[in-house]
Structure formats: structure tokens, C-alpha cells
PDB file of N, CA and C in Angstrom:
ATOM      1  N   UNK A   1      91.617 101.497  97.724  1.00  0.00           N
ATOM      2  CA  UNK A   1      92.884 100.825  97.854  1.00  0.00           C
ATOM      3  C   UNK A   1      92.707  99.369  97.443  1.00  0.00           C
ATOM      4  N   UNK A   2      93.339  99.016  96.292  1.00  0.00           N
ATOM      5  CA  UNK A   2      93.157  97.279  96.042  1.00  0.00           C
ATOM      6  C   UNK A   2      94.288  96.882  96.646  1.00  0.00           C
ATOM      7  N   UNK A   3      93.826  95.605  96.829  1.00  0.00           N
ATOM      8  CA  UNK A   3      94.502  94.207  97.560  1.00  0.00           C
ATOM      9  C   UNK A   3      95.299  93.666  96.731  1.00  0.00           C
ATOM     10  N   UNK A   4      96.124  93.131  96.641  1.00  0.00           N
ATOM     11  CA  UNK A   4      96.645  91.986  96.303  1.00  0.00           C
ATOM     12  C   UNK A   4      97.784  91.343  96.877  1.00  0.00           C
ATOM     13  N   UNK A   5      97.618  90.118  96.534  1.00  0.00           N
ATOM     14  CA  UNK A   5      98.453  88.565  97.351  1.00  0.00           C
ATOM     15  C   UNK A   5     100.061  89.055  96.769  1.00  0.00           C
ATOM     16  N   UNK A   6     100.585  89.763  96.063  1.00  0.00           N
ATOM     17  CA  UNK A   6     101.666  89.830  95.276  1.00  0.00           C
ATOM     18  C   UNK A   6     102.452  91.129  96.629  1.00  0.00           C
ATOM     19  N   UNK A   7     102.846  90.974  97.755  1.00  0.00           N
ATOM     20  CA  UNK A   7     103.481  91.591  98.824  1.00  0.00           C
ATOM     21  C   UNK A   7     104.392  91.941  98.534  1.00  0.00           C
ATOM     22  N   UNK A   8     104.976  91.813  97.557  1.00  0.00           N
ATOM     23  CA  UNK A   8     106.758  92.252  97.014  1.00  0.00           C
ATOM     24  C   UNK A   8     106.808  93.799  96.463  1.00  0.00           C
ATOM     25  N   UNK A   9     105.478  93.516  95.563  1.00  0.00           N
ATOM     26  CA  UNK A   9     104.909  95.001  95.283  1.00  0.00           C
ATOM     27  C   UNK A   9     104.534  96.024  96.135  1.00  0.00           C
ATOM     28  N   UNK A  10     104.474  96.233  96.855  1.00  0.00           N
ATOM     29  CA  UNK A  10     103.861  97.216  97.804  1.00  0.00           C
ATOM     30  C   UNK A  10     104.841  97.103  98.864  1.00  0.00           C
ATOM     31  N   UNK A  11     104.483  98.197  99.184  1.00  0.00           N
ATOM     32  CA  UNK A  11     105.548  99.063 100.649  1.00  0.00           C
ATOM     33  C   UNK A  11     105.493  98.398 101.536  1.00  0.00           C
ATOM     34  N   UNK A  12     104.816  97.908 101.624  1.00  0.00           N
ATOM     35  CA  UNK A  12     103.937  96.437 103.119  1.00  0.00           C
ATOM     36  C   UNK A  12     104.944  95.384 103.305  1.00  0.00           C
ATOM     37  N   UNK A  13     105.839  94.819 101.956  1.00  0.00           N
ATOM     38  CA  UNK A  13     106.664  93.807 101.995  1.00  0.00           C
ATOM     39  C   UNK A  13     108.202  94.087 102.874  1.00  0.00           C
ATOM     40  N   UNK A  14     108.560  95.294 103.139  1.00  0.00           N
ATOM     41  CA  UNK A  14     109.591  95.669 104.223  1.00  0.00           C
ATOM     42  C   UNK A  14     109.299  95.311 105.485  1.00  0.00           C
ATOM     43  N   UNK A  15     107.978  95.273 105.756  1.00  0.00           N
ATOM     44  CA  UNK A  15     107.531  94.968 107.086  1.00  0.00           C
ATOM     45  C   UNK A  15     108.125  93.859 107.836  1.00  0.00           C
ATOM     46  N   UNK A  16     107.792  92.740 106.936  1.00  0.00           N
ATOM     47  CA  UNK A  16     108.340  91.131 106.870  1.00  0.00           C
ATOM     48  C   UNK A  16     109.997  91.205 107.082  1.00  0.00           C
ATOM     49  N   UNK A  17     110.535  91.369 108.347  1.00  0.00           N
ATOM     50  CA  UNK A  17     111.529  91.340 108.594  1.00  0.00           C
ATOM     51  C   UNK A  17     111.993  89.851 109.693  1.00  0.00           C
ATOM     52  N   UNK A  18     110.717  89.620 110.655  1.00  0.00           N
ATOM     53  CA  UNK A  18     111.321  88.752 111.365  1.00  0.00           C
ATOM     54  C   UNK A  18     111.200  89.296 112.422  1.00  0.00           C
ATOM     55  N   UNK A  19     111.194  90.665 112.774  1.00  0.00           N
ATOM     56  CA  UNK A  19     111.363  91.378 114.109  1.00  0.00           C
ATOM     57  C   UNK A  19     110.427  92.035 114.516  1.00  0.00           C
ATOM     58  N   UNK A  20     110.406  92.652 115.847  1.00  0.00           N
ATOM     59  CA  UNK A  20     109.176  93.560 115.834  1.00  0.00           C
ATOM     60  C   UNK A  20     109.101  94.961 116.063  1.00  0.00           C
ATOM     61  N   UNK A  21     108.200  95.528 115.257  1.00  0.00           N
ATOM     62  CA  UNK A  21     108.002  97.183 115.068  1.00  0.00           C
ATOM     63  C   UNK A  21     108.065  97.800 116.250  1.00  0.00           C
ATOM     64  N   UNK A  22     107.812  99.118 116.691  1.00  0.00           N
ATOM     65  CA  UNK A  22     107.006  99.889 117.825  1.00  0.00           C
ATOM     66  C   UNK A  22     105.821 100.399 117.338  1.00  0.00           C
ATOM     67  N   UNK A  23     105.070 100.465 117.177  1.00  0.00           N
ATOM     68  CA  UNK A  23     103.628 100.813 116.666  1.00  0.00           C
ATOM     69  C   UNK A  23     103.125 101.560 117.191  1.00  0.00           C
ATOM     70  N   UNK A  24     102.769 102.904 116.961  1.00  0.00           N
ATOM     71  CA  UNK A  24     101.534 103.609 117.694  1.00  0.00           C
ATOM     72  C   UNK A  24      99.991 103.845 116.195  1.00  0.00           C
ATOM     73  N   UNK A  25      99.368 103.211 117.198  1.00  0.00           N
ATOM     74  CA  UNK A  25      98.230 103.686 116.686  1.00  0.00           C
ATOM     75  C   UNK A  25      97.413 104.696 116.600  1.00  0.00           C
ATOM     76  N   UNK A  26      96.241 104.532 115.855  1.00  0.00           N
ATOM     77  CA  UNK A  26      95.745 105.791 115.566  1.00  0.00           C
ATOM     78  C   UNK A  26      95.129 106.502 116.862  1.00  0.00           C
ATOM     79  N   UNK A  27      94.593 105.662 118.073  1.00  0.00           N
ATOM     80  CA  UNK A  27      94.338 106.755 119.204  1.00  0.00           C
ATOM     81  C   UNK A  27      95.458 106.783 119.977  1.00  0.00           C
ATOM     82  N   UNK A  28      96.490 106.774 119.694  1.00  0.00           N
ATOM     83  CA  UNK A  28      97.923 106.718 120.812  1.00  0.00           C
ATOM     84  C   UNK A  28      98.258 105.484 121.306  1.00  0.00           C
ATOM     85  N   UNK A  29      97.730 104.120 121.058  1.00  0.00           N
ATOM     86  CA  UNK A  29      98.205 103.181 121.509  1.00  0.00           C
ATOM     87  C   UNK A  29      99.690 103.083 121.352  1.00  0.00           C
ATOM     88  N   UNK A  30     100.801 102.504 122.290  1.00  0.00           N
ATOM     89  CA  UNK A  30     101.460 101.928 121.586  1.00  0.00           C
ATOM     90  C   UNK A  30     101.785 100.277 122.158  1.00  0.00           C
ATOM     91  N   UNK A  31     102.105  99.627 120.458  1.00  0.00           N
ATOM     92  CA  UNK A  31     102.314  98.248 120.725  1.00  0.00           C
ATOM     93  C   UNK A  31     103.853  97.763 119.975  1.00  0.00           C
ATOM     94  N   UNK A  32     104.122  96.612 120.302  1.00  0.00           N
ATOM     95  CA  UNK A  32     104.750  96.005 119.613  1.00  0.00           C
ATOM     96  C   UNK A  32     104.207  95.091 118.506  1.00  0.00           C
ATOM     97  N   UNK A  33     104.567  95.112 116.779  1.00  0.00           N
ATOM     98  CA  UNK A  33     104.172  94.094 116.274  1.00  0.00           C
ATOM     99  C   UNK A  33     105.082  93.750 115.519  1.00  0.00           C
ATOM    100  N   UNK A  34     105.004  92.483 114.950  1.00  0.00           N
ATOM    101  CA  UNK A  34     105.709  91.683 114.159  1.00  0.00           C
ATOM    102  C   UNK A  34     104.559  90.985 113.056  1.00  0.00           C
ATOM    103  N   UNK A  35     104.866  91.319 111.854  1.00  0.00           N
ATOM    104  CA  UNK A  35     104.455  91.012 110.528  1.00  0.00           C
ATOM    105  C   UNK A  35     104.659  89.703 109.927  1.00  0.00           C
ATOM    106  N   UNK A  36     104.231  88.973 109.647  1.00  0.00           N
ATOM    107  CA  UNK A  36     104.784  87.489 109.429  1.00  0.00           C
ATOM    108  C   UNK A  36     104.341  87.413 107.966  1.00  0.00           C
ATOM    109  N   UNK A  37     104.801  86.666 107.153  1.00  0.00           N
ATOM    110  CA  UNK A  37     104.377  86.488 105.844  1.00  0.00           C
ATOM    111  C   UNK A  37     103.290  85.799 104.850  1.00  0.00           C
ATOM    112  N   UNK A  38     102.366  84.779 106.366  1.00  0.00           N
ATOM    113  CA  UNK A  38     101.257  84.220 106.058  1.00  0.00           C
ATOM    114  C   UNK A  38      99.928  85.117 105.947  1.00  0.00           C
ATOM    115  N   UNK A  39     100.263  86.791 106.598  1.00  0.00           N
ATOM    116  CA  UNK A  39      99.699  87.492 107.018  1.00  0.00           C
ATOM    117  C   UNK A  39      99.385  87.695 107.979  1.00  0.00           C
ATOM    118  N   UNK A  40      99.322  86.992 109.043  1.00  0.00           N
ATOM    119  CA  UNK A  40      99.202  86.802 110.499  1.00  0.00           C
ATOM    120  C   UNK A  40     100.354  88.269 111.280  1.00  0.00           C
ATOM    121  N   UNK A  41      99.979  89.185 112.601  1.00  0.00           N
ATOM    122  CA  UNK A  41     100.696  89.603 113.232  1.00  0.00           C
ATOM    123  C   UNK A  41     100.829  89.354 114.698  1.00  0.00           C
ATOM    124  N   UNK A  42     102.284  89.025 114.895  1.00  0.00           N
ATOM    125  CA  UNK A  42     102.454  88.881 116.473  1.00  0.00           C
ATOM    126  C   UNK A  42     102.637  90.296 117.425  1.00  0.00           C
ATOM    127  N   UNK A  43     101.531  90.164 117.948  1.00  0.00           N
ATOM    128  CA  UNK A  43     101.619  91.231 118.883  1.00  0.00           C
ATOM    129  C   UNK A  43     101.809  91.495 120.280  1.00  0.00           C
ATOM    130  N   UNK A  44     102.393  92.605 120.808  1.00  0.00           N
ATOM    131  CA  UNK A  44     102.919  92.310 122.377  1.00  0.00           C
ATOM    132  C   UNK A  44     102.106  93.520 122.718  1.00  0.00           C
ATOM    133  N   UNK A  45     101.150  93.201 123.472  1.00  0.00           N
ATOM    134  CA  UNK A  45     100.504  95.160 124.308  1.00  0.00           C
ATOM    135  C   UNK A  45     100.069  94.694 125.580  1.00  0.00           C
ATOM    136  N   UNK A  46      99.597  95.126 126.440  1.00  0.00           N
ATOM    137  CA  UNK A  46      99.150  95.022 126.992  1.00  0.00           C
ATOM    138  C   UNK A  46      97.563  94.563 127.005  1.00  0.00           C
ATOM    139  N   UNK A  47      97.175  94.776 126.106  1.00  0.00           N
ATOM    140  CA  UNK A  47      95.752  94.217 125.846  1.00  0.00           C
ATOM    141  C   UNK A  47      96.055  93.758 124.112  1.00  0.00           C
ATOM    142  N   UNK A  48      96.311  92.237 123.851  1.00  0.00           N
ATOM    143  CA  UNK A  48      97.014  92.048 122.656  1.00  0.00           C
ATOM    144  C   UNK A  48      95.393  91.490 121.750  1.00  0.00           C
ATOM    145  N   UNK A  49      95.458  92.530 121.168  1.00  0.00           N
ATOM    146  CA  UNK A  49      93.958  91.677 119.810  1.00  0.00           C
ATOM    147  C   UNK A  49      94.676  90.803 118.480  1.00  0.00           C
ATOM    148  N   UNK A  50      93.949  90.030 118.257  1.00  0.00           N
ATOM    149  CA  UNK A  50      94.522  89.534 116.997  1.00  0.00           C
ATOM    150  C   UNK A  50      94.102  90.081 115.692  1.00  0.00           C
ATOM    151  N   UNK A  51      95.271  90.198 115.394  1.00  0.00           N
ATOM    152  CA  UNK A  51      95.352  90.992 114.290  1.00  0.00           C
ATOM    153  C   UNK A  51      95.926  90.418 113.260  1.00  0.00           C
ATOM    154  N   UNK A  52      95.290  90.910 111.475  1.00  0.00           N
ATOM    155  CA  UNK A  52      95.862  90.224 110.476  1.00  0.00           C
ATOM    156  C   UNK A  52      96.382  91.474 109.351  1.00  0.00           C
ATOM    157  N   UNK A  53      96.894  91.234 108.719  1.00  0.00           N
ATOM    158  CA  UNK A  53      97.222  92.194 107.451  1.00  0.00           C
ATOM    159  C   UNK A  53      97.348  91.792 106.257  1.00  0.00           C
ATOM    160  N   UNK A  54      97.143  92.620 105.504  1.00  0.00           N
ATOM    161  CA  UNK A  54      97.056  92.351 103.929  1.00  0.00           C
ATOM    162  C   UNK A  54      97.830  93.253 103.490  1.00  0.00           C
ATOM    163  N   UNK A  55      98.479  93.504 102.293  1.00  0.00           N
ATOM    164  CA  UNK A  55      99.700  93.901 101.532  1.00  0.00           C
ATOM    165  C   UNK A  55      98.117  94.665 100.407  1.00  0.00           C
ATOM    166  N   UNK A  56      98.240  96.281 100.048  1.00  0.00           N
ATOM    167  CA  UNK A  56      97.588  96.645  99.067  1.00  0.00           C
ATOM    168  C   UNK A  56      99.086  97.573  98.277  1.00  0.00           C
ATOM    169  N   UNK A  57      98.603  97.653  97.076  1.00  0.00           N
ATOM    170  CA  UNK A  57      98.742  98.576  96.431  1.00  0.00           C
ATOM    171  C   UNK A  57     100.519  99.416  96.650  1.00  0.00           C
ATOM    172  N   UNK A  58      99.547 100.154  97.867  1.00  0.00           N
ATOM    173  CA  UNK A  58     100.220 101.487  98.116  1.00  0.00           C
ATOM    174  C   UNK A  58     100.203 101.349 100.060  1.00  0.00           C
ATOM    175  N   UNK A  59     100.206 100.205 100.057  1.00  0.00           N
ATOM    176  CA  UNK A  59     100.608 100.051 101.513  1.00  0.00           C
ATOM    177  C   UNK A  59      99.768  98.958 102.628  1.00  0.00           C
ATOM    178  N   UNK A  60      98.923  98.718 103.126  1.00  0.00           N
ATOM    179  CA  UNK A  60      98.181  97.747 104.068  1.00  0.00           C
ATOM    180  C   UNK A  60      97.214  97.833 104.420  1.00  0.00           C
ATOM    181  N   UNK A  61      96.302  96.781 105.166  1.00  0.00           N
ATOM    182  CA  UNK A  61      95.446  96.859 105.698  1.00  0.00           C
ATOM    183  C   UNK A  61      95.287  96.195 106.915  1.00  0.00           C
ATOM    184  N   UNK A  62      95.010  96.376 107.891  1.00  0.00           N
ATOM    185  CA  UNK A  62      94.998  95.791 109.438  1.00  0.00           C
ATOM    186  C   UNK A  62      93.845  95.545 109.522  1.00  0.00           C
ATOM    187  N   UNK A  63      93.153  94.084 110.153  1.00  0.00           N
ATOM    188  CA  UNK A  63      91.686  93.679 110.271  1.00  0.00           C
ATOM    189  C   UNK A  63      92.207  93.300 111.809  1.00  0.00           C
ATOM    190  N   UNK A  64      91.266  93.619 112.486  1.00  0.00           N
ATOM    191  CA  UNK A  64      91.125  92.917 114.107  1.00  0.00           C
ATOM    192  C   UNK A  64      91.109  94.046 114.567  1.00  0.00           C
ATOM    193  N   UNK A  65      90.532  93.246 115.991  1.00  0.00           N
ATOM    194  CA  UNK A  65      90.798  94.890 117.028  1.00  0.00           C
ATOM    195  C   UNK A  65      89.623  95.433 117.361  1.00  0.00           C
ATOM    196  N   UNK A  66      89.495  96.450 118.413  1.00  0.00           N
ATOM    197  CA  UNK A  66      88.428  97.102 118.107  1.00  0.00           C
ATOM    198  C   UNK A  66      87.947  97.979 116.918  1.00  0.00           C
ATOM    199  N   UNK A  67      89.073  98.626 116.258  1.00  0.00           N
ATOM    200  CA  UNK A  67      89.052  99.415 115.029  1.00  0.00           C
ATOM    201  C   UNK A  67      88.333  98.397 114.123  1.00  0.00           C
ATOM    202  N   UNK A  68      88.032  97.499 113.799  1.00  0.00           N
ATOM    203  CA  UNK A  68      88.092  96.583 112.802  1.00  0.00           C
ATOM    204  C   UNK A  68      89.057  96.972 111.738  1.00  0.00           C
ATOM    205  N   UNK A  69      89.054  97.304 110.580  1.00  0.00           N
ATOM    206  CA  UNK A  69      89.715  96.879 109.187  1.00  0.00           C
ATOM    207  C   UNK A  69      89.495  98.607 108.933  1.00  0.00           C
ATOM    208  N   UNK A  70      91.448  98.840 109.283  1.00  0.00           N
ATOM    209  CA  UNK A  70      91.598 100.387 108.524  1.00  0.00           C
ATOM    210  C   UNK A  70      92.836 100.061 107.675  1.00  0.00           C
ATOM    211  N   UNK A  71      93.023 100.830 106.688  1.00  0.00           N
ATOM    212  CA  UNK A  71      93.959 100.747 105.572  1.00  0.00           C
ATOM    213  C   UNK A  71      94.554 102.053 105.643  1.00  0.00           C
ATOM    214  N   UNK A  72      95.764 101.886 105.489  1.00  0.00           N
ATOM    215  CA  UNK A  72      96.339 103.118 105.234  1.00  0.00           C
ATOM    216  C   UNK A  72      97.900 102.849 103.956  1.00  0.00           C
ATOM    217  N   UNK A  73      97.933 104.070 103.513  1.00  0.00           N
ATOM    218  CA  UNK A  73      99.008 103.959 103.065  1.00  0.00           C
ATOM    219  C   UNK A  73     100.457 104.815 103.367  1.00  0.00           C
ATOM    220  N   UNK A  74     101.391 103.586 103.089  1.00  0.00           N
ATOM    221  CA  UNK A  74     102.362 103.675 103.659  1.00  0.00           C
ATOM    222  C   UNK A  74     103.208 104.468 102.984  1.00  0.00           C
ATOM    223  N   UNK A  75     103.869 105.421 103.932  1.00  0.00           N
ATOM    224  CA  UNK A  75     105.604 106.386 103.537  1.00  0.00           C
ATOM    225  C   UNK A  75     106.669 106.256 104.663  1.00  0.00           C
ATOM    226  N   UNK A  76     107.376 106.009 103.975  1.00  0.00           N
ATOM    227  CA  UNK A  76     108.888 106.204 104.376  1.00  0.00           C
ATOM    228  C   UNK A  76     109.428 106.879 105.328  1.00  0.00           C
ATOM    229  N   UNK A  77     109.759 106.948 106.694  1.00  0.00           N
ATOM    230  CA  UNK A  77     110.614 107.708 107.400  1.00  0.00           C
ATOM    231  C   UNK A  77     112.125 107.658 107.890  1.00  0.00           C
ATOM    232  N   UNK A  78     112.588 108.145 108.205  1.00  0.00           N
ATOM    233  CA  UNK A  78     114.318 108.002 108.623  1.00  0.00           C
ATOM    234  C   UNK A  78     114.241 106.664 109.479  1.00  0.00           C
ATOM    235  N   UNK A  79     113.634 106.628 110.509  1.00  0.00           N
ATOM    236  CA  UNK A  79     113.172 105.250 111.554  1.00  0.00           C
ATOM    237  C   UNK A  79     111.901 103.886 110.902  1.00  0.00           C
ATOM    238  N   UNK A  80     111.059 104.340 110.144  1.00  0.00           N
ATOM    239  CA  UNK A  80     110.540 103.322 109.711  1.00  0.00           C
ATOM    240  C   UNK A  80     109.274 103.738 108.564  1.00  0.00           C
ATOM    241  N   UNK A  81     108.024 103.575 109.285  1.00  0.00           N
ATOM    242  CA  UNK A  81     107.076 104.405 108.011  1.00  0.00           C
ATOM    243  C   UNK A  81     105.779 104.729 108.943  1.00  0.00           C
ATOM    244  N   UNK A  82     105.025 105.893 108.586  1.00  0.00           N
ATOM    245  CA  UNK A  82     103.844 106.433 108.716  1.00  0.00           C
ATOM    246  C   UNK A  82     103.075 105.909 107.856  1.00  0.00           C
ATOM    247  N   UNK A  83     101.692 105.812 108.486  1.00  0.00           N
ATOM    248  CA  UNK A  83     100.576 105.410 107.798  1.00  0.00           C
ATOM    249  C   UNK A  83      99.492 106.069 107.512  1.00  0.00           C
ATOM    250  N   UNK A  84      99.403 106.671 106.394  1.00  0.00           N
ATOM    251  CA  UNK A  84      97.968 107.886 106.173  1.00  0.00           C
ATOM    252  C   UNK A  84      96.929 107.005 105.576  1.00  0.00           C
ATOM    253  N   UNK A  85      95.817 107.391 105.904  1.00  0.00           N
ATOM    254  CA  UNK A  85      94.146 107.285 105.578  1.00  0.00           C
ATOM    255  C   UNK A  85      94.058 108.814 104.977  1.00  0.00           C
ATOM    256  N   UNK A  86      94.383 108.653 103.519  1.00  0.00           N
ATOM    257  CA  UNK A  86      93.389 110.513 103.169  1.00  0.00           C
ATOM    258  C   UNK A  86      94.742 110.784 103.824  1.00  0.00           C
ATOM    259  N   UNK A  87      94.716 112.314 104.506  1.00  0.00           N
ATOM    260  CA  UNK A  87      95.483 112.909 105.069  1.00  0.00           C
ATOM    261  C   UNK A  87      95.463 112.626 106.300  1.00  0.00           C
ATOM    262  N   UNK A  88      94.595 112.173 107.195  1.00  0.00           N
ATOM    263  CA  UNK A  88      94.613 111.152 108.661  1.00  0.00           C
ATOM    264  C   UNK A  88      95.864 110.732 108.870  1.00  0.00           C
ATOM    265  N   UNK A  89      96.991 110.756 110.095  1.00  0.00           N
ATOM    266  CA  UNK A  89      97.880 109.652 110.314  1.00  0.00           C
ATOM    267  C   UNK A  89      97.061 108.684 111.332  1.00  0.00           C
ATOM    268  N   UNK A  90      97.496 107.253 110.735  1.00  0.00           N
ATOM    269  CA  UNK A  90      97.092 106.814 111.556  1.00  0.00           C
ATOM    270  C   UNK A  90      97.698 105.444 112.160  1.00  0.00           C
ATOM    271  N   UNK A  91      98.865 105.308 111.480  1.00  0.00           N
ATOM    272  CA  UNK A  91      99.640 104.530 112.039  1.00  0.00           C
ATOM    273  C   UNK A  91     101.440 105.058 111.930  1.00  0.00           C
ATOM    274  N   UNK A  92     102.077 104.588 113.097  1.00  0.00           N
ATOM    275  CA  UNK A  92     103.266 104.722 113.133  1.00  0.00           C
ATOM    276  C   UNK A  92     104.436 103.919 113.147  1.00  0.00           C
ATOM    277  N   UNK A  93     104.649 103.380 112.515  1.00  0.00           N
ATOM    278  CA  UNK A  93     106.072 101.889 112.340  1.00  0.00           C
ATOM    279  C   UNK A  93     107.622 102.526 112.376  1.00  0.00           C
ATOM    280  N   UNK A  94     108.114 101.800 114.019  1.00  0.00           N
ATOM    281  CA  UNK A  94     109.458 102.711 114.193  1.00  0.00           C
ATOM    282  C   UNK A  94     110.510 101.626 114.536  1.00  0.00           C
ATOM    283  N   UNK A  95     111.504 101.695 114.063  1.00  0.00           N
ATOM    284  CA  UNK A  95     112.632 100.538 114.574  1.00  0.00           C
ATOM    285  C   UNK A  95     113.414 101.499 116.010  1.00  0.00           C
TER     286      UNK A  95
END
């Protein structure tokens, strides 16, 4: 999955709304996040890690956390978007 600084391109740039997601993660967490455009995310959980993202390709990458740095790419749902690794889900973005 390549990177690049150009966020308009990739599915990642919907994120950047201003507001914040419902997120479940890949072991069932769920959090609140908010995507900001410096790359930085504001997050609300109960145990809040800092977390950053990058805009690739064909969807993102999340660094922080205990996970460290997983990428997945992003599709489309009626409520917001799923995040596959390979065939893995592993993230969930829901309004």
C-alpha cells in the first residue's frame, strides 16, 4: 500500500469531516474518532492512545496504540466504511 501526502485522492479524505466516527476495531474495541487534516486523530475511549493517520492509495494507515501501524483499505458502506487488510476486517467507520 503506498502513501501519499495528496489525501484528496484516496478514500481516507471523507474521513476529514470535523466530526467524530464510531470505530470498532480490529479486536472489538469500540471508540470514538475524529480525523483531522494535519493527520493527527482525536480520540474518545476509555483508554484513549494517540493515534496518527496517513491517507494511502486505496485507503489508510493508523500508527499508535498497542497495534502499532495497520493499514487497511477502505470500502464504502450505507453508514460509513469498512476497513480490510487482505480479506481481514479490521476496521469499522460508522456515522
Amino acid at each position: 500500500m503506498a502513501t501519499t501526502t495528496a489525501i484528496a485522492e484516496s478514500p481516507a479524505s471523507q474521513l476529514v469531516t470535523g466530526e467524530f466516527w464510531s470505530a470498532t476495531l480490529n479486536r472489538g474495541q469500540q471508540v470514538r474518532l475524529k480525523f483531522n487534516a494535519d493527520g493527527t486523530i482525536d480520540v474518545r475511549a476509555l483508554f484513549a492512545p494517540r493515534l496518527t493517520w496517513t491517507a494511502t492509495d486505496d485507503g489508510l494507515c493508523l500508527t499508535g496504540g498497542p497495534g502499532g501501524t495497520m493499514c487497511a483499505t477502505l470500502f464504502p458502506t450505507e453508514t460509513g466504511f469498512i476497513g480490510l487488510d487482505g480479506e481481514t476486517l479490521i476496521l469499522r467507520l460508522d456515522r
